[in-house]
N, C-alpha and C. Protein backbone atom coordinates (compact mmCIF):
# COMPACT_ATOMS: atom_id res chain seq x y z
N UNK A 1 109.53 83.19 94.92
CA UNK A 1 108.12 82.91 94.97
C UNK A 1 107.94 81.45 95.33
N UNK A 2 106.94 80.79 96.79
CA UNK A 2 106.90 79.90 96.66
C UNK A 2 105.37 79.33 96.94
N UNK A 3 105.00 78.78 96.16
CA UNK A 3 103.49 78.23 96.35
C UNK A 3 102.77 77.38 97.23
N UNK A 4 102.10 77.65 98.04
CA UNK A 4 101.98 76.68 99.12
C UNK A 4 100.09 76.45 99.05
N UNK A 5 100.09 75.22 99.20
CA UNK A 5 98.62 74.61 99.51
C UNK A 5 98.51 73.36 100.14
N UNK A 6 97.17 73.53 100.45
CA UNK A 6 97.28 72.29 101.45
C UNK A 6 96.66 70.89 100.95
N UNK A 7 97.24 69.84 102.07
CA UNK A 7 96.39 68.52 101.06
C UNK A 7 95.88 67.69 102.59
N UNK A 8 95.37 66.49 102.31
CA UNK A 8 95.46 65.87 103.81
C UNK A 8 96.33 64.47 103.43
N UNK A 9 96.58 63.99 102.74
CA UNK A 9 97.32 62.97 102.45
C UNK A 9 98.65 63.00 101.37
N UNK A 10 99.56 62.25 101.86
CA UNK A 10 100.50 61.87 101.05
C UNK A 10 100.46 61.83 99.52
N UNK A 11 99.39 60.96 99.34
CA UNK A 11 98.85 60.55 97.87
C UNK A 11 97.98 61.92 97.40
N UNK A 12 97.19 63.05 97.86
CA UNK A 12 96.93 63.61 97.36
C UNK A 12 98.20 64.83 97.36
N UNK A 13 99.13 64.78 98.06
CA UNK A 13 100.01 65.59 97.32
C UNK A 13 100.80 65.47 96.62
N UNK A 14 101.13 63.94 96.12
CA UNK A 14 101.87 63.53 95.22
C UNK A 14 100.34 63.91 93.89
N UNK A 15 99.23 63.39 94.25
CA UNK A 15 98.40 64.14 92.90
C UNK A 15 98.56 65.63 92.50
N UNK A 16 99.10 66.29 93.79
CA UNK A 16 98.84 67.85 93.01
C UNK A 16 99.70 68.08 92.42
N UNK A 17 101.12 67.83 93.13
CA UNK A 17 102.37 67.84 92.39
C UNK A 17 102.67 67.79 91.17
N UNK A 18 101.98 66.66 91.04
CA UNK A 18 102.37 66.03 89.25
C UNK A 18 101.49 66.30 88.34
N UNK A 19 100.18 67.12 89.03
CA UNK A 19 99.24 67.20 88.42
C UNK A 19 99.74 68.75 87.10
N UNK A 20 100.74 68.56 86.37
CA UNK A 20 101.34 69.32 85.57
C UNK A 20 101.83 68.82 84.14
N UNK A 21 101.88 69.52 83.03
CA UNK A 21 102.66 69.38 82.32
C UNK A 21 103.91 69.40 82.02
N UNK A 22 105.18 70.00 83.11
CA UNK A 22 105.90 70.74 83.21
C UNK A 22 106.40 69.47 84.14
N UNK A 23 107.78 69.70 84.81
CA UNK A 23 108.53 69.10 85.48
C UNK A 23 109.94 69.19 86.03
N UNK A 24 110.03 70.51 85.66
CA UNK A 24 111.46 71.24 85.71
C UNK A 24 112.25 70.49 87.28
N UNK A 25 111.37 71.07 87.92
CA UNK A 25 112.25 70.97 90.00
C UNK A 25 110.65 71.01 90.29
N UNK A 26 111.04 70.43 91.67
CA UNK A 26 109.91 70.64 93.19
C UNK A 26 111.00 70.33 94.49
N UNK A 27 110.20 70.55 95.03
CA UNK A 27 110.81 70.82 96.32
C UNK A 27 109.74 70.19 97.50
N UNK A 28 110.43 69.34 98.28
CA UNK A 28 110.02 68.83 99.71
C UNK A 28 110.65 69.01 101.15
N UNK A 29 109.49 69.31 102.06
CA UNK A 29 110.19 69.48 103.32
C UNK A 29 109.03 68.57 104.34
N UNK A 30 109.76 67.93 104.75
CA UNK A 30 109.45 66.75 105.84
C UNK A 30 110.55 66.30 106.91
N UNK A 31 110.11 66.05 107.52
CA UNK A 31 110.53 65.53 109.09
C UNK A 31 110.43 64.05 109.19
N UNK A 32 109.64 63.25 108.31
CA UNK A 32 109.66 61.95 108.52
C UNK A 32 110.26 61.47 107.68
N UNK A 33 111.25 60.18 108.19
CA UNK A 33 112.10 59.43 107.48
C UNK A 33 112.08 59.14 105.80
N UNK A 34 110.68 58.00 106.16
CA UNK A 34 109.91 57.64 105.30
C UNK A 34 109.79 57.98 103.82
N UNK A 35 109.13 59.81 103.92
CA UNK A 35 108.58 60.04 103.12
C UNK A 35 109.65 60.97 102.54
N UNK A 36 110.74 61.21 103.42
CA UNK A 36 112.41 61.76 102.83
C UNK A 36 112.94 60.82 101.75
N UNK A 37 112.25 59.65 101.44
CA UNK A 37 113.20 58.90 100.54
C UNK A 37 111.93 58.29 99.57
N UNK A 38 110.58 58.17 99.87
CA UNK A 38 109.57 58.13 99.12
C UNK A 38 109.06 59.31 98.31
N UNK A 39 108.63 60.45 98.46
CA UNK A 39 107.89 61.50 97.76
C UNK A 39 108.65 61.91 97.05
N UNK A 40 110.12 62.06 97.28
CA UNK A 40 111.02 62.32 95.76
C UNK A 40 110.32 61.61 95.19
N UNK A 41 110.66 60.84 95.20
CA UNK A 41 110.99 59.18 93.66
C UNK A 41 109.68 59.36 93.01
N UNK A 42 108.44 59.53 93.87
CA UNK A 42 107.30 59.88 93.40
C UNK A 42 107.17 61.09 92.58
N UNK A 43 107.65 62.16 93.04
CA UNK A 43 107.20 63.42 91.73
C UNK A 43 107.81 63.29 90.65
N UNK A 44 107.12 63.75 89.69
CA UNK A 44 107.61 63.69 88.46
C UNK A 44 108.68 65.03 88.09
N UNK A 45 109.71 65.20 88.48
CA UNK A 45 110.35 66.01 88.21
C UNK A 45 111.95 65.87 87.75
N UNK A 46 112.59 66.51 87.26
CA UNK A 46 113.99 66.39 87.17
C UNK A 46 114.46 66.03 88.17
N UNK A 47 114.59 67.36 89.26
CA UNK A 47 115.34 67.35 90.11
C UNK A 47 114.14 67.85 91.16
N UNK A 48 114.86 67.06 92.26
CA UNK A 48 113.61 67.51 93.64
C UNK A 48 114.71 67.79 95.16
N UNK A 49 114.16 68.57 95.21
CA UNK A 49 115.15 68.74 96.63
C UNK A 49 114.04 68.77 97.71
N UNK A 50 114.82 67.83 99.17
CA UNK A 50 114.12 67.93 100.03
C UNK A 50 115.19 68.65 101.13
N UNK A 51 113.97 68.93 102.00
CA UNK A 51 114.18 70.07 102.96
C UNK A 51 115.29 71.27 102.78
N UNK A 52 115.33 71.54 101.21
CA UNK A 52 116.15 72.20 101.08
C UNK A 52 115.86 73.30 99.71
N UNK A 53 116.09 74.26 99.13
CA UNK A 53 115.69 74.86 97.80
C UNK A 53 117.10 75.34 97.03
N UNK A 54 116.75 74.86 96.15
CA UNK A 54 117.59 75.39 95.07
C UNK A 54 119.24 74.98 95.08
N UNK A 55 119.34 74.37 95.82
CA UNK A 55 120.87 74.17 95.95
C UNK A 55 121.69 73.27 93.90
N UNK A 56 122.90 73.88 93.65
CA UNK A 56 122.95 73.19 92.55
C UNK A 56 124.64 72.79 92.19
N UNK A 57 124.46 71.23 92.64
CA UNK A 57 125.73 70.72 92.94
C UNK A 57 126.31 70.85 91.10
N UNK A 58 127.52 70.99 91.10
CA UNK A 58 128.26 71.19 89.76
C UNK A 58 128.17 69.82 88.46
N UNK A 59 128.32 69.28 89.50
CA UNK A 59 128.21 67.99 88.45
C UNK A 59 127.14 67.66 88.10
N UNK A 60 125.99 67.74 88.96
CA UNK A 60 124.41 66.66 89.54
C UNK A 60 124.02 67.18 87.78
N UNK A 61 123.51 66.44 87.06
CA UNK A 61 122.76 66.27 85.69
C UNK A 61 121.34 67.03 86.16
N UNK A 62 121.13 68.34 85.03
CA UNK A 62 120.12 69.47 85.35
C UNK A 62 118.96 68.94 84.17
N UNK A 63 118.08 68.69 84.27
CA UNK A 63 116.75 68.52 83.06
C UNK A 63 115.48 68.47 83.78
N UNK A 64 114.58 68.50 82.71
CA UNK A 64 112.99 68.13 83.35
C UNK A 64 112.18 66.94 83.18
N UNK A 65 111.32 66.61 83.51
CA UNK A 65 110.77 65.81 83.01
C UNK A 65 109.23 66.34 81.95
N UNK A 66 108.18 65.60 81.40
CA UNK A 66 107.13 65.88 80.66
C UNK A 66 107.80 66.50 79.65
N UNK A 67 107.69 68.03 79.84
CA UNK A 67 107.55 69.25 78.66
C UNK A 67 108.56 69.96 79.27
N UNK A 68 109.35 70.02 80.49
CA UNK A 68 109.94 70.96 80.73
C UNK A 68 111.59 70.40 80.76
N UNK A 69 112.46 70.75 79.45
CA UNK A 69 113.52 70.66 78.45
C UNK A 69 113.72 69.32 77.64
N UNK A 70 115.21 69.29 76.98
CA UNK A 70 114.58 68.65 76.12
C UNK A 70 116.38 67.04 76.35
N UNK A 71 116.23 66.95 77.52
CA UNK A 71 117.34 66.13 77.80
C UNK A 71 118.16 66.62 79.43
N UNK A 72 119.29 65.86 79.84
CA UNK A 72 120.10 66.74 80.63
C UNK A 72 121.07 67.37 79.93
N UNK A 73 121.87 68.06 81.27
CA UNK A 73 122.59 69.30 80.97
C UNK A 73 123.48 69.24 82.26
N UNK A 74 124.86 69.67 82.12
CA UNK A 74 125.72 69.70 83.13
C UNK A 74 126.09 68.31 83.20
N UNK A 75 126.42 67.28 82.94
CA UNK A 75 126.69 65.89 83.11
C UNK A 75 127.12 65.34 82.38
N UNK A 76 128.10 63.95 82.63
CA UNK A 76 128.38 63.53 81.39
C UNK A 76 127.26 62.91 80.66
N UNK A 77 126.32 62.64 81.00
CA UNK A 77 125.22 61.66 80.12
C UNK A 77 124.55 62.72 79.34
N UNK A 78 124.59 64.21 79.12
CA UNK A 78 124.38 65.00 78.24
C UNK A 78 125.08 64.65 76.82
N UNK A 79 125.69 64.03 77.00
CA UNK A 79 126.86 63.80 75.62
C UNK A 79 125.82 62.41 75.03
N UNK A 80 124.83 62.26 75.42
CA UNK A 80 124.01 61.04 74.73
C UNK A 80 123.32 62.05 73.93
N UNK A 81 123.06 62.90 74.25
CA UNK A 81 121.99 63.44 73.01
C UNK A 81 122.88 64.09 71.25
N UNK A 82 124.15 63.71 72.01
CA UNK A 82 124.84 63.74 70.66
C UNK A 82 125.37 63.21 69.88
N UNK A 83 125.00 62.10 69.89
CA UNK A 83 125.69 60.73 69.43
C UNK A 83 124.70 59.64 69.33
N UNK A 84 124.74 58.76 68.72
CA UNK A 84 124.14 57.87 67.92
C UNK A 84 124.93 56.53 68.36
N UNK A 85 124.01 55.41 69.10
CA UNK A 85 124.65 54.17 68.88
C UNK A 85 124.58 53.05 67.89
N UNK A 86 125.96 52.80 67.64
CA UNK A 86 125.71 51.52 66.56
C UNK A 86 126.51 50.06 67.38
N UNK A 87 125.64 48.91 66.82
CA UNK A 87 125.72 48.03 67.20
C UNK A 87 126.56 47.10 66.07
N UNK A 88 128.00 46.80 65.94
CA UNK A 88 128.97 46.16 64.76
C UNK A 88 128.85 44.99 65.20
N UNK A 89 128.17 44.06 64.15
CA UNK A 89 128.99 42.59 64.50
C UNK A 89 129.74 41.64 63.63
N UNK A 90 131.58 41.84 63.66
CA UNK A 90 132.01 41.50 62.88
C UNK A 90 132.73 40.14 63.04
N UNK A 91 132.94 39.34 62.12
CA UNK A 91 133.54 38.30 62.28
C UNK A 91 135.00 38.19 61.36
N UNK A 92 136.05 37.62 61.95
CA UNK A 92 137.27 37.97 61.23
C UNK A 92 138.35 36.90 60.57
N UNK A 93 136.65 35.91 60.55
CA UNK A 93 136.92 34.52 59.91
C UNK A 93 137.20 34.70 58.39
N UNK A 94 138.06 34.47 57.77
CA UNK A 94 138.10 34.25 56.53
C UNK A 94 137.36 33.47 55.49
N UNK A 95 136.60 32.26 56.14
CA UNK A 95 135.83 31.56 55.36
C UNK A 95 134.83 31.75 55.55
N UNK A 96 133.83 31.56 54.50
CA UNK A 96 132.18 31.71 54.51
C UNK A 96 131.80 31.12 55.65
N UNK A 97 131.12 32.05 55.98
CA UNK A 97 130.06 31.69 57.42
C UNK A 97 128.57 31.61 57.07
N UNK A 98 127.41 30.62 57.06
CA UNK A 98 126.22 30.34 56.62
C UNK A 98 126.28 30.18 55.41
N UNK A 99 125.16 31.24 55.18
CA UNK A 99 124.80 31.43 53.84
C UNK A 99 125.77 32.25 52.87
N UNK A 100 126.54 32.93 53.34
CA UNK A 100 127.34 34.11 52.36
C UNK A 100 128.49 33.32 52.64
């Protein structure tokens, strides 16, 4: 299923696009340079493929943006949502340092 409507400008199809709660994928097809490396970066989505659908490289990190999941998936940076950073700062001076 693919949804098609029309806009007359750039900027109003980057408004319809995003005009969502959701953010899973979109998809672009263009012929001009330009807007091959602009209208991604612009939608709000996980993943956006241009001039192309659905393709899903093994490694490439799978998520949404807004409401649609809840982190990535397939990647190593999935392993952040399981772990906790701590910040140690130790000193291995034997004598009082400041106040203590």
């Amino acid at each position: 299923v693919l949804a098609v409507t029309t806009f007359k400008t750039t900027e109003e199809a980057l408004e319809i696009a995003n005009d969502t709660m959701y953010g899973l994928g979109a998809g672009v097809w263009t012929r001009d340079a330009h807007e091959l490396y602009q209208v991604p970066r612009a939608i709000q989505a996980g993943r956006v493929w241009v001039n192309q659908y659905h393709a899903y490289p093994a490694g490439a990190p799978f998520g949404g943006y807004k409401q649609s999941g809840i982190g990535r998936e397939n990647h190593k940076m999935m392993l952040d949502h399981y772990r906790q950073t701590k910040n140690m700062l130790i000193s291995y001076n034997k004598n009082k340092l400041g106040f203590f």
